[in-house]
N, C-alpha and C. Protein backbone atom coordinates (compact mmCIF):
# COMPACT_ATOMS: atom_id res chain seq x y z
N UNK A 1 49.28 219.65 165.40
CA UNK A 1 50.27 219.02 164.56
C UNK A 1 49.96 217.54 164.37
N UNK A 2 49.41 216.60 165.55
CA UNK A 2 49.35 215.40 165.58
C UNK A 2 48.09 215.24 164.51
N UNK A 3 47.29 216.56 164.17
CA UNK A 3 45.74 215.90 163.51
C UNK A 3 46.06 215.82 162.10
N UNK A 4 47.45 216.85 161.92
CA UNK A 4 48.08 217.34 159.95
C UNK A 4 48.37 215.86 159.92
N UNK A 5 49.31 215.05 160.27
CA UNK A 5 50.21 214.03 159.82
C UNK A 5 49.59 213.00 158.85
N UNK A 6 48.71 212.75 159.91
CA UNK A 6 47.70 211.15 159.17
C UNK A 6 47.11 211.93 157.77
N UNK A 7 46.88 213.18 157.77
CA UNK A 7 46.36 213.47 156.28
C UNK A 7 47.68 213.76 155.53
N UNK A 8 48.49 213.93 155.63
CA UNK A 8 49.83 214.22 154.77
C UNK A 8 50.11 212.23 154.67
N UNK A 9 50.10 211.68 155.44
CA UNK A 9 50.27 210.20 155.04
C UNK A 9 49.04 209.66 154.25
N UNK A 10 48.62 210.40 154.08
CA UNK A 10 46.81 209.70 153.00
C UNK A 10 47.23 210.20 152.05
N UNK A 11 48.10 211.56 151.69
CA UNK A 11 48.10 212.11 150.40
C UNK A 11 47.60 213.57 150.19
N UNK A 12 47.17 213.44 151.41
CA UNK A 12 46.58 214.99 151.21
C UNK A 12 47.58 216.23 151.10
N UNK A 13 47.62 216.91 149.88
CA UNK A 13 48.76 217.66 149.78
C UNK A 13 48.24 219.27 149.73
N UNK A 14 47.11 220.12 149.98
CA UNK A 14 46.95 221.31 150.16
C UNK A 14 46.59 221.29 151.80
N UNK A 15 47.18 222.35 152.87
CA UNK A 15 46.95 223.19 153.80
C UNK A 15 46.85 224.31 153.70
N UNK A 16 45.61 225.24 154.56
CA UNK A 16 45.37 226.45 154.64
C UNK A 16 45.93 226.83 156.28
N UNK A 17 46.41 227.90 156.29
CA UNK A 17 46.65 228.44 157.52
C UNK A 17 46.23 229.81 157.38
N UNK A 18 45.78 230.24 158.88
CA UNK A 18 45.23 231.65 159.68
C UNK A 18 46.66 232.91 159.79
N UNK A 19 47.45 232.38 160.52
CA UNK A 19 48.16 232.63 161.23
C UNK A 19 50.04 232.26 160.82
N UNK A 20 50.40 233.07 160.22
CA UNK A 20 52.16 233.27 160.01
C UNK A 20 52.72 232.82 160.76
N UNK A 21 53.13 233.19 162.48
CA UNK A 21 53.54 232.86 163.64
C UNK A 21 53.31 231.11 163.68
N UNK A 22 52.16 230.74 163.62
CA UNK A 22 51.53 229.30 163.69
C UNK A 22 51.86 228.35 162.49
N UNK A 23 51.89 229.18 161.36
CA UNK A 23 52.26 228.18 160.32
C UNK A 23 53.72 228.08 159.72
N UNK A 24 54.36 228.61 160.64
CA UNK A 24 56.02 228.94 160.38
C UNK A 24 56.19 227.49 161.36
N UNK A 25 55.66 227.55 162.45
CA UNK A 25 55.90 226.39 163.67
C UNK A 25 55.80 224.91 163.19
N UNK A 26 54.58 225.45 162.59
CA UNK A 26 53.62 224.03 162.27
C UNK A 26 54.69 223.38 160.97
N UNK A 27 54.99 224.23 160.18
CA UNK A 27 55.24 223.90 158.52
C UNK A 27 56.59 224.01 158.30
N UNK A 28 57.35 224.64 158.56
CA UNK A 28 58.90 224.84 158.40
C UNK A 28 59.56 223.46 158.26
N UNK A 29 59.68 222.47 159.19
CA UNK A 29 60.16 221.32 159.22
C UNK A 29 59.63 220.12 158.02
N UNK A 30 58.44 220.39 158.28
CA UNK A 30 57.22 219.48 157.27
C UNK A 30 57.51 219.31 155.75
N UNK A 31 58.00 220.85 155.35
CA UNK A 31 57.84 221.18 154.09
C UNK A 31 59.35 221.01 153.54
N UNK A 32 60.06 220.93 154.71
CA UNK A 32 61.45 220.40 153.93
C UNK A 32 61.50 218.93 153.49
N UNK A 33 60.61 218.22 154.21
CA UNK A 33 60.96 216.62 154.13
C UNK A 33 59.57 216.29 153.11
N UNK A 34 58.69 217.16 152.44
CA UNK A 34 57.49 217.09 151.94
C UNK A 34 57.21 218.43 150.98
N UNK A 35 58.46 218.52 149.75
CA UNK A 35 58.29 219.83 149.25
C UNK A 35 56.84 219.91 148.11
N UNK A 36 56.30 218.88 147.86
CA UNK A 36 55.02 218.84 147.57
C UNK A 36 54.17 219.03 147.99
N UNK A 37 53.81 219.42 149.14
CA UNK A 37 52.78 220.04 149.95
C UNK A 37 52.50 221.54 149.70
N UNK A 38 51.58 222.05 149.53
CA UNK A 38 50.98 223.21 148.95
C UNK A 38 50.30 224.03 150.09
N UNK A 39 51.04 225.39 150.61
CA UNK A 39 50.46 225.90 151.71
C UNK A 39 49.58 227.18 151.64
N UNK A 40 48.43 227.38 151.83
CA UNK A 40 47.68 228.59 151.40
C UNK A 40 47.64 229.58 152.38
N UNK A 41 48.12 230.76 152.35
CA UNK A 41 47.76 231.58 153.34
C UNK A 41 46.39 232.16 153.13
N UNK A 42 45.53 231.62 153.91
CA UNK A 42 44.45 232.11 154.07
C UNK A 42 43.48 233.51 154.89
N UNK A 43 44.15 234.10 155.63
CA UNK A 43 44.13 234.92 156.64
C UNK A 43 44.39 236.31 156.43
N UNK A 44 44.24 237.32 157.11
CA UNK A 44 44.86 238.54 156.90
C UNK A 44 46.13 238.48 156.89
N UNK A 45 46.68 238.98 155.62
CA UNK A 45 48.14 239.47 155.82
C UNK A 45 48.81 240.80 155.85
N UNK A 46 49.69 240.76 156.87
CA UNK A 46 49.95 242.46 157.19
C UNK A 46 51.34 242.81 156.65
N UNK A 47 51.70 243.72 155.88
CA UNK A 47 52.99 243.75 154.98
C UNK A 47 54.14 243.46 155.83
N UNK A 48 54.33 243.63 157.10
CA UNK A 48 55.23 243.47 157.87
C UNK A 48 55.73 241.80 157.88
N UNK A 49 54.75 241.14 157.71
CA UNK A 49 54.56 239.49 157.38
C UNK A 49 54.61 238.62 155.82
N UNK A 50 54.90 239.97 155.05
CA UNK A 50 54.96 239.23 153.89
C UNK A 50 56.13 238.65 153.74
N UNK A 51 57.55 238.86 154.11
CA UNK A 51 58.29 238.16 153.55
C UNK A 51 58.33 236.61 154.07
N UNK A 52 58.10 236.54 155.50
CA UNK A 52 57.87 235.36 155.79
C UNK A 52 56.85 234.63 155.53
N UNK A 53 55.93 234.98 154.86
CA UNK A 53 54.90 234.31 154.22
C UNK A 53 54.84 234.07 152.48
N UNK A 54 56.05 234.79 152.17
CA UNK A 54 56.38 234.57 150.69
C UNK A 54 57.20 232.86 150.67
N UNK A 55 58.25 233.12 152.21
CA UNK A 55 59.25 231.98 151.46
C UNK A 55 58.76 230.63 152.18
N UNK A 56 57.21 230.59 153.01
CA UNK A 56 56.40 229.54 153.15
C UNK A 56 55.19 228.72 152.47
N UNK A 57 55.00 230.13 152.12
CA UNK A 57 53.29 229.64 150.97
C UNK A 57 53.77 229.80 149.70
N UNK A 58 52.71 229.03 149.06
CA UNK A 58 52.72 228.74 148.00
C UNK A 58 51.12 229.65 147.09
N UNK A 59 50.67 229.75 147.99
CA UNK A 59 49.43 230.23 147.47
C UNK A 59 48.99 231.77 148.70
N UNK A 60 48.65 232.21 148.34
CA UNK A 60 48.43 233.77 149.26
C UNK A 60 46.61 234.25 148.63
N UNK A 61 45.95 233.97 149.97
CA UNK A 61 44.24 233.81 149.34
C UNK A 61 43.44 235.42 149.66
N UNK A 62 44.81 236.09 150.22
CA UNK A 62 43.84 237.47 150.91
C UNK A 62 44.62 238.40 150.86
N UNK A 63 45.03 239.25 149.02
CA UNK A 63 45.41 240.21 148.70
C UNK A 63 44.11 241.03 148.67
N UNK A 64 44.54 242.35 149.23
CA UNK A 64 43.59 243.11 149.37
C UNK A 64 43.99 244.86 148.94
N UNK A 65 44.86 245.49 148.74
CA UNK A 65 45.25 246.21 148.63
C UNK A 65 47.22 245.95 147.73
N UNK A 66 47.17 247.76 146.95
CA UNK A 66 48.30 247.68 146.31
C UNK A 66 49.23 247.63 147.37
N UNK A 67 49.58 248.15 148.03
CA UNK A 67 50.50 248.21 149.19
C UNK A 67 51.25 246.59 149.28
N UNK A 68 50.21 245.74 149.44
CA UNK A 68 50.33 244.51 149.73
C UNK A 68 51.17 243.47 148.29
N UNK A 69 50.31 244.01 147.63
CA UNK A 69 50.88 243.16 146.29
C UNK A 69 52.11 243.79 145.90
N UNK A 70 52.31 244.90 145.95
CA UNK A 70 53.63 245.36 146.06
C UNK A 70 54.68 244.71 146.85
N UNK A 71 54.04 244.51 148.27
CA UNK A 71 55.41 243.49 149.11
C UNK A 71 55.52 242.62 148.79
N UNK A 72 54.65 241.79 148.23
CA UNK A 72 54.86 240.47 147.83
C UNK A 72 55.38 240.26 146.61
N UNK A 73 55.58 241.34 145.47
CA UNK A 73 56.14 241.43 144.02
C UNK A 73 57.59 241.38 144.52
N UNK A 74 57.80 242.29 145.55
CA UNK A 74 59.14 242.45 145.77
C UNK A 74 59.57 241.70 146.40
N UNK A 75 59.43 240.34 147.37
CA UNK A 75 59.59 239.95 148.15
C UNK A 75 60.05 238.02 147.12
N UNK A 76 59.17 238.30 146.30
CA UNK A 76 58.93 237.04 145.83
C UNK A 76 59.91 236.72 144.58
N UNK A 77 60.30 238.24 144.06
CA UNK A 77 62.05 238.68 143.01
C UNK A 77 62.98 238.33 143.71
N UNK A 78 62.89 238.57 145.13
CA UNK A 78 64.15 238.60 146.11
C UNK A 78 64.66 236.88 145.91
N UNK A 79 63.66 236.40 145.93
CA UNK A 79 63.96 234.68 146.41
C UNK A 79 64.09 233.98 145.00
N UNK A 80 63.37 234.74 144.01
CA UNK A 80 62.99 233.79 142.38
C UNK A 80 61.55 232.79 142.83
N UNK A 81 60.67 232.92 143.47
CA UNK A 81 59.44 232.28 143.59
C UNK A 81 58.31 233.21 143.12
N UNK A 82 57.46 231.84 142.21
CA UNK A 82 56.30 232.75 142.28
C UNK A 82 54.89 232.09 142.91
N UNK A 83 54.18 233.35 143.97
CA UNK A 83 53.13 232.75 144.72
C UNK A 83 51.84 232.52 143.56
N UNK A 84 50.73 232.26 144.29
CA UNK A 84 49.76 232.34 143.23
C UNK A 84 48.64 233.04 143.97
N UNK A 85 48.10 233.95 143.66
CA UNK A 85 47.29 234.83 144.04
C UNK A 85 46.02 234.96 143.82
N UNK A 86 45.01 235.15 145.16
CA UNK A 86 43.64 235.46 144.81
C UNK A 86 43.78 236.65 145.42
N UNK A 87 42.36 237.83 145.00
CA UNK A 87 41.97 239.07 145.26
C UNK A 87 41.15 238.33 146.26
N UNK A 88 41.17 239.15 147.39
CA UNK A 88 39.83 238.92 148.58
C UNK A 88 39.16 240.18 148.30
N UNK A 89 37.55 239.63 148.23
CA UNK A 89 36.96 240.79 147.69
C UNK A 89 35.82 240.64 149.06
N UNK A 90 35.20 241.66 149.54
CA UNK A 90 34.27 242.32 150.81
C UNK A 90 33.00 242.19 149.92
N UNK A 91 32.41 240.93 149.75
CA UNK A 91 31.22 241.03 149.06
C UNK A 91 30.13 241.13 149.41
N UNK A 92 30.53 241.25 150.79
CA UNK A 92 29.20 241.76 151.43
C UNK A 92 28.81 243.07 151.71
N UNK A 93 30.13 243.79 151.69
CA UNK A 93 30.29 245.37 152.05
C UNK A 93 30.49 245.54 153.55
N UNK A 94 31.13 245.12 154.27
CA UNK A 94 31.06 244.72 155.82
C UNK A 94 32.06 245.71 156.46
N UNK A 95 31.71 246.38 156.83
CA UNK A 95 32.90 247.10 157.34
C UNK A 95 34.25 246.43 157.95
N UNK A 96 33.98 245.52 159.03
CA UNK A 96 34.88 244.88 160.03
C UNK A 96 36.08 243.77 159.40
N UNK A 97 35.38 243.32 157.68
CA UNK A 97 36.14 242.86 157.12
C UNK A 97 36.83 243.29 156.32
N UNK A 98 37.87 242.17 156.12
CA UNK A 98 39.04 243.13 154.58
C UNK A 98 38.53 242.81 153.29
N UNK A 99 39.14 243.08 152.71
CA UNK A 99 38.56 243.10 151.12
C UNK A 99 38.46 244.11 150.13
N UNK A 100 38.33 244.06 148.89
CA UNK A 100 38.19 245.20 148.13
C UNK A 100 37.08 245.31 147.56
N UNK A 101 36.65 246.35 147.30
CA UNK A 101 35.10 246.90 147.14
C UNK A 101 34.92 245.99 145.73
N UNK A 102 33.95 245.68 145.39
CA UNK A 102 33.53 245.18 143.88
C UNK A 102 33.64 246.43 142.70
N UNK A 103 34.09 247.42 143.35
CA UNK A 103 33.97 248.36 142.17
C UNK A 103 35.61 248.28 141.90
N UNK A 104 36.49 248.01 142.56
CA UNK A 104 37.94 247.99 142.07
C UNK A 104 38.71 246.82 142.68
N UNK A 105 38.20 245.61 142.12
CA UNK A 105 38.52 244.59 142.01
C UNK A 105 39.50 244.23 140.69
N UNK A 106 39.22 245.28 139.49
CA UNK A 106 39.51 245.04 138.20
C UNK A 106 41.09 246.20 138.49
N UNK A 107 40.94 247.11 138.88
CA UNK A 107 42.06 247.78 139.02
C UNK A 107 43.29 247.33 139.43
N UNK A 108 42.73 246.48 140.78
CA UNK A 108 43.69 245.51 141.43
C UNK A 108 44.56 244.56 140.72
N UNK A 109 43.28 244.07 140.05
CA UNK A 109 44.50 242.61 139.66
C UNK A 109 44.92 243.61 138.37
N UNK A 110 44.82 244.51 137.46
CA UNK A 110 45.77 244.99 136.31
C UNK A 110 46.87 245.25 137.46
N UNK A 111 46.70 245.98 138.58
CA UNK A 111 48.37 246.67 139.20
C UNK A 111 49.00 245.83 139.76
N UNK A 112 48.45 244.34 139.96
CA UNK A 112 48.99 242.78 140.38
C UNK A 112 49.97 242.44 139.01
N UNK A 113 49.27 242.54 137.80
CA UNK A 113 49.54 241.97 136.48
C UNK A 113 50.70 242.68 136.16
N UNK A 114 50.52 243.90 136.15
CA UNK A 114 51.77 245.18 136.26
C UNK A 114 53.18 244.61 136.79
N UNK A 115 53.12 243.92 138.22
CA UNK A 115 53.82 243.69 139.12
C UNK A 115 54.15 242.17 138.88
N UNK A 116 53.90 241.38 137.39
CA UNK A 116 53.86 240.22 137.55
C UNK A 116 53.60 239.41 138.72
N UNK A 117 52.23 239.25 139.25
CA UNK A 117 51.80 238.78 139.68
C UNK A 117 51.02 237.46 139.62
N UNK A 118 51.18 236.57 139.56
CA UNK A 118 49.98 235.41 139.21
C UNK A 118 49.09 234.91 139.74
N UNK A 119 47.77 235.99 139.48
CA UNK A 119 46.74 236.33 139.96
C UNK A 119 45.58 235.26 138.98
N UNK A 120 45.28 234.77 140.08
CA UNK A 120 44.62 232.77 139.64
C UNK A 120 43.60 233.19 139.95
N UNK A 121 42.73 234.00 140.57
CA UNK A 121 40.65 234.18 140.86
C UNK A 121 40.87 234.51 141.98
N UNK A 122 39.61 235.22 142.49
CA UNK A 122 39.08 235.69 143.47
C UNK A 122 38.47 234.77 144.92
N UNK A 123 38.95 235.48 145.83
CA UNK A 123 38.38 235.01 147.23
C UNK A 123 37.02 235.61 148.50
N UNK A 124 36.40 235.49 148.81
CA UNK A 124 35.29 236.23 149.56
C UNK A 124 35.03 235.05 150.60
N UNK A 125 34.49 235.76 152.17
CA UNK A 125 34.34 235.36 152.98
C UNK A 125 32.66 236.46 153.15
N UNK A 126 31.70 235.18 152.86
CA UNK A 126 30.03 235.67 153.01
C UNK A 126 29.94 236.55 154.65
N UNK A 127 28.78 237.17 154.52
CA UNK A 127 28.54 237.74 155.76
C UNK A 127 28.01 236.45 156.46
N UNK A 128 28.29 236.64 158.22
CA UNK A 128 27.72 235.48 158.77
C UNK A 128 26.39 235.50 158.95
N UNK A 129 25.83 234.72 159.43
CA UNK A 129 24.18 234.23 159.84
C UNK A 129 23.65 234.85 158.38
N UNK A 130 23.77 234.82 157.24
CA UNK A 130 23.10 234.96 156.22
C UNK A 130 23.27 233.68 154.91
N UNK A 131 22.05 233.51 154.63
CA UNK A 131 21.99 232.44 153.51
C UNK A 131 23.56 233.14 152.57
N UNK A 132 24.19 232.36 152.47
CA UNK A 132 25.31 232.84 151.52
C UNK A 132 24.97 232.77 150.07
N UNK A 133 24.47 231.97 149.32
CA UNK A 133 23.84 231.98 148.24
C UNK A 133 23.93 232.86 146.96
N UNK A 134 23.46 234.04 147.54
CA UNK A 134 23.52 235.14 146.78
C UNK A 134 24.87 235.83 146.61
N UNK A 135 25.48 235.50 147.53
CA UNK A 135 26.92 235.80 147.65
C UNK A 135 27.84 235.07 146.71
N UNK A 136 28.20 234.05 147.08
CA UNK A 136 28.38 233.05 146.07
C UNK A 136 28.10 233.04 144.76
N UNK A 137 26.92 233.34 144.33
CA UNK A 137 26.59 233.27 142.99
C UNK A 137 27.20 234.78 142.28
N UNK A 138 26.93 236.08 143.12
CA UNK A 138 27.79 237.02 142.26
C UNK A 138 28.97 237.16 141.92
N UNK A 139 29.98 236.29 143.17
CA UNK A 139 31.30 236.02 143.40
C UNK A 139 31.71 235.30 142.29
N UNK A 140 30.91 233.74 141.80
CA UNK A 140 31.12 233.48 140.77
C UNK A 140 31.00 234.27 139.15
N UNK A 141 30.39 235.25 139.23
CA UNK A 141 29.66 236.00 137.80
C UNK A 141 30.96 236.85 138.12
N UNK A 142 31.24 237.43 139.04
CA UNK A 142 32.48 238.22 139.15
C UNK A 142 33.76 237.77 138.39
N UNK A 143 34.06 236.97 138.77
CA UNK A 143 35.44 235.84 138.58
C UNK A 143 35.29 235.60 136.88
N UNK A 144 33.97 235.37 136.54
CA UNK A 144 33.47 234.54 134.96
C UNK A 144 34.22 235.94 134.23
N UNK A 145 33.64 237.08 134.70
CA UNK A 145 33.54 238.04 134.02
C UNK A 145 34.97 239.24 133.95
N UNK A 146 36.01 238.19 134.64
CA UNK A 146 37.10 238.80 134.36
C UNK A 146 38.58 237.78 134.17
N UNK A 147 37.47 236.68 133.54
CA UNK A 147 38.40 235.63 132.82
C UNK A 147 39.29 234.92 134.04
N UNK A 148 38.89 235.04 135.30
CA UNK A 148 40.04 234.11 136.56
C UNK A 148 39.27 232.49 136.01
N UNK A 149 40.51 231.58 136.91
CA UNK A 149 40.00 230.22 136.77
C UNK A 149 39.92 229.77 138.12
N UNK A 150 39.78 230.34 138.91
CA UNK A 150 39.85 229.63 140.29
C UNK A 150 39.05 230.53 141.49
N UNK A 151 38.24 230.09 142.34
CA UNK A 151 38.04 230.92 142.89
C UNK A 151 37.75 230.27 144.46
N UNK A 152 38.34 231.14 145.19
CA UNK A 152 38.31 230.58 146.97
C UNK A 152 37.11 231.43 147.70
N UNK A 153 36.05 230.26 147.93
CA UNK A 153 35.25 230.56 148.95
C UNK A 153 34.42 229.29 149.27
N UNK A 154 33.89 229.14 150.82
CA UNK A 154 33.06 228.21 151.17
C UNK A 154 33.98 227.55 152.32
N UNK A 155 33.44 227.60 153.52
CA UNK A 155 34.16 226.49 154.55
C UNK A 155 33.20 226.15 155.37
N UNK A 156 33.70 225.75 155.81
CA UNK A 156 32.88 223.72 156.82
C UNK A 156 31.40 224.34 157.02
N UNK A 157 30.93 225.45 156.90
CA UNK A 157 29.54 225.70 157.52
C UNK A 157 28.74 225.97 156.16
N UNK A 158 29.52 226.28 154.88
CA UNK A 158 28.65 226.46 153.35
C UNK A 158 29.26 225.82 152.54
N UNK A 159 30.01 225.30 152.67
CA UNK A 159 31.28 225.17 151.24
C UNK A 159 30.03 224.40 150.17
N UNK A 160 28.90 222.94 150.60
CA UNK A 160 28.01 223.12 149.40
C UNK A 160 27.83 223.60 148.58
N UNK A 161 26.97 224.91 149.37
CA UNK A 161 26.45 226.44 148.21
C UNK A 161 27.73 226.50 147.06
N UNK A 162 29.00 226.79 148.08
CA UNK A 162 30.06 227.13 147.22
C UNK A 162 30.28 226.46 145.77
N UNK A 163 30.13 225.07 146.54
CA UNK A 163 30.74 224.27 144.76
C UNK A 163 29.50 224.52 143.50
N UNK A 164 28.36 224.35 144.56
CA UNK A 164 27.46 224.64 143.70
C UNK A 164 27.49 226.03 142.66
N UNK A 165 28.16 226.82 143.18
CA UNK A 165 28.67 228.20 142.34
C UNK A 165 29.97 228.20 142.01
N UNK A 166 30.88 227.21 141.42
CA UNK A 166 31.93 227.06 141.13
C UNK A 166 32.86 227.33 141.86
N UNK A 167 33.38 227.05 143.69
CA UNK A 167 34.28 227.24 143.84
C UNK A 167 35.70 226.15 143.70
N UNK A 168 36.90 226.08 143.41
CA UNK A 168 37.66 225.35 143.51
C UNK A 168 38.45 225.25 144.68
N UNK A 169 38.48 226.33 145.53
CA UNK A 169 39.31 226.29 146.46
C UNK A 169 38.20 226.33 148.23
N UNK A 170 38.65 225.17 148.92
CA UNK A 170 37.42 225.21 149.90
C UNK A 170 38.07 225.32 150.85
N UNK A 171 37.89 225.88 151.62
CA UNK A 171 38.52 226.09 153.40
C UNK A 171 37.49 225.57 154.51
N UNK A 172 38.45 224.14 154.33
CA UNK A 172 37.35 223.20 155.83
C UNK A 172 38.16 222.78 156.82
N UNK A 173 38.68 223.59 157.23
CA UNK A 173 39.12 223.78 158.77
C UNK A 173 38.62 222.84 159.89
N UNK A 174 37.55 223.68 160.54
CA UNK A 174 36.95 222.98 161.60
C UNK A 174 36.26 222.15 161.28
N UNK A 175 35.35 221.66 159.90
CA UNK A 175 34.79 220.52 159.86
C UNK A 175 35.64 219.23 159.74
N UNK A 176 37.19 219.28 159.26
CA UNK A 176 38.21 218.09 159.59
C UNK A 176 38.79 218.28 160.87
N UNK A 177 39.05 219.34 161.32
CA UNK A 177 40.11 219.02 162.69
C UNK A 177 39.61 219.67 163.86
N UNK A 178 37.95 219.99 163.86
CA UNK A 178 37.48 220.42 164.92
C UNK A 178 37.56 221.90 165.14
N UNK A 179 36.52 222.72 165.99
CA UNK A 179 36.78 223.73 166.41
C UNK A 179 38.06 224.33 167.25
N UNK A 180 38.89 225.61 166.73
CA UNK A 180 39.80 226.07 167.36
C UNK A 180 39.76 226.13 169.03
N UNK A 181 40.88 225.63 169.87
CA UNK A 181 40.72 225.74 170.64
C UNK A 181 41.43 226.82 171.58
């Protein structure tokens, strides 16, 4: 908490968080006295957690399934807010991660769109120990090629590559506030 402050007093107005439990703690208080601050859920989200992550974030980076966008359609009528949404897409094909296959990425966001959703571009997390590069660059041709304007990928160990392939949204965590402890 002591490392957020000094960047909320510089101006810095987007945070990403992992963790619901942690960013309910961290942010609840913050965001009443600072309703300009912009909170991204970055992390797996499990439907059981959507409503409390509807009436905190502002941005939701790891829709992955209808199930999900469904809780959050409904969740987000309940209150009159609307989040802004990226697809997390498995562009590596990884088993262990979430994401949606590149073959129904397009299905998704129509049954998002269905659900009035405001579905802003796509998100991917590269496989590790691999040049990301190639990743990145299809991620971008992906996104081009289904008219999104925004797209989340790249943190503290690539985000470079990233911009270099158009990302707008960067997740640098540990390169500002250090490794999790």
């Amino acid at each position: 908490m002591g490392n957020i402050l000094p960047l909320i007093e510089h101006g810095h107005l987007d945070f990403g968080e992992n963790k619901i439990q942690e960013a309910i703690e961290k942010w609840t208080e913050i965001k009443k006295t600072k309703p300009e601050l912009k909170l991204h859920m970055i992390g797996k989200l499990q439907t059981n957690k959507v409503k409390m992550a509807v009436r905190l974030f502002d941005f939701i980076h790891s829709v992955d399934s209808e199930k999900l966008a469904k809780k959050i359609a409904d969740e987000q009528s309940k209150i009159k807010k609307k989040i802004k949404i990226f697809i997390q897409v498995n562009i590596g094909n990884e088993i262990q991660k979430s994401g949606v296959d590149q073959s129904t990425i397009k299905n998704l966001i129509i049954f998002c769109k269905e659900l009035r959703l405001d579905v802003i571009g796509l998100m991917c997390i590269p496989p590790a120990n691999i040049n990301p590069a190639d990743y990145f660059k299809k991620m971008n041709e992906i996104n081009k090629s289904l008219n999104l304007n925004e797209l989340s990928m790249g943190m503290s160990s690539d985000y470079l590559e990233a911009t270099k392939n158009n990302s707008t949204y960067l997740r640098i965590g540990s390169g500002i506030f250090g490794q999790r402890v």
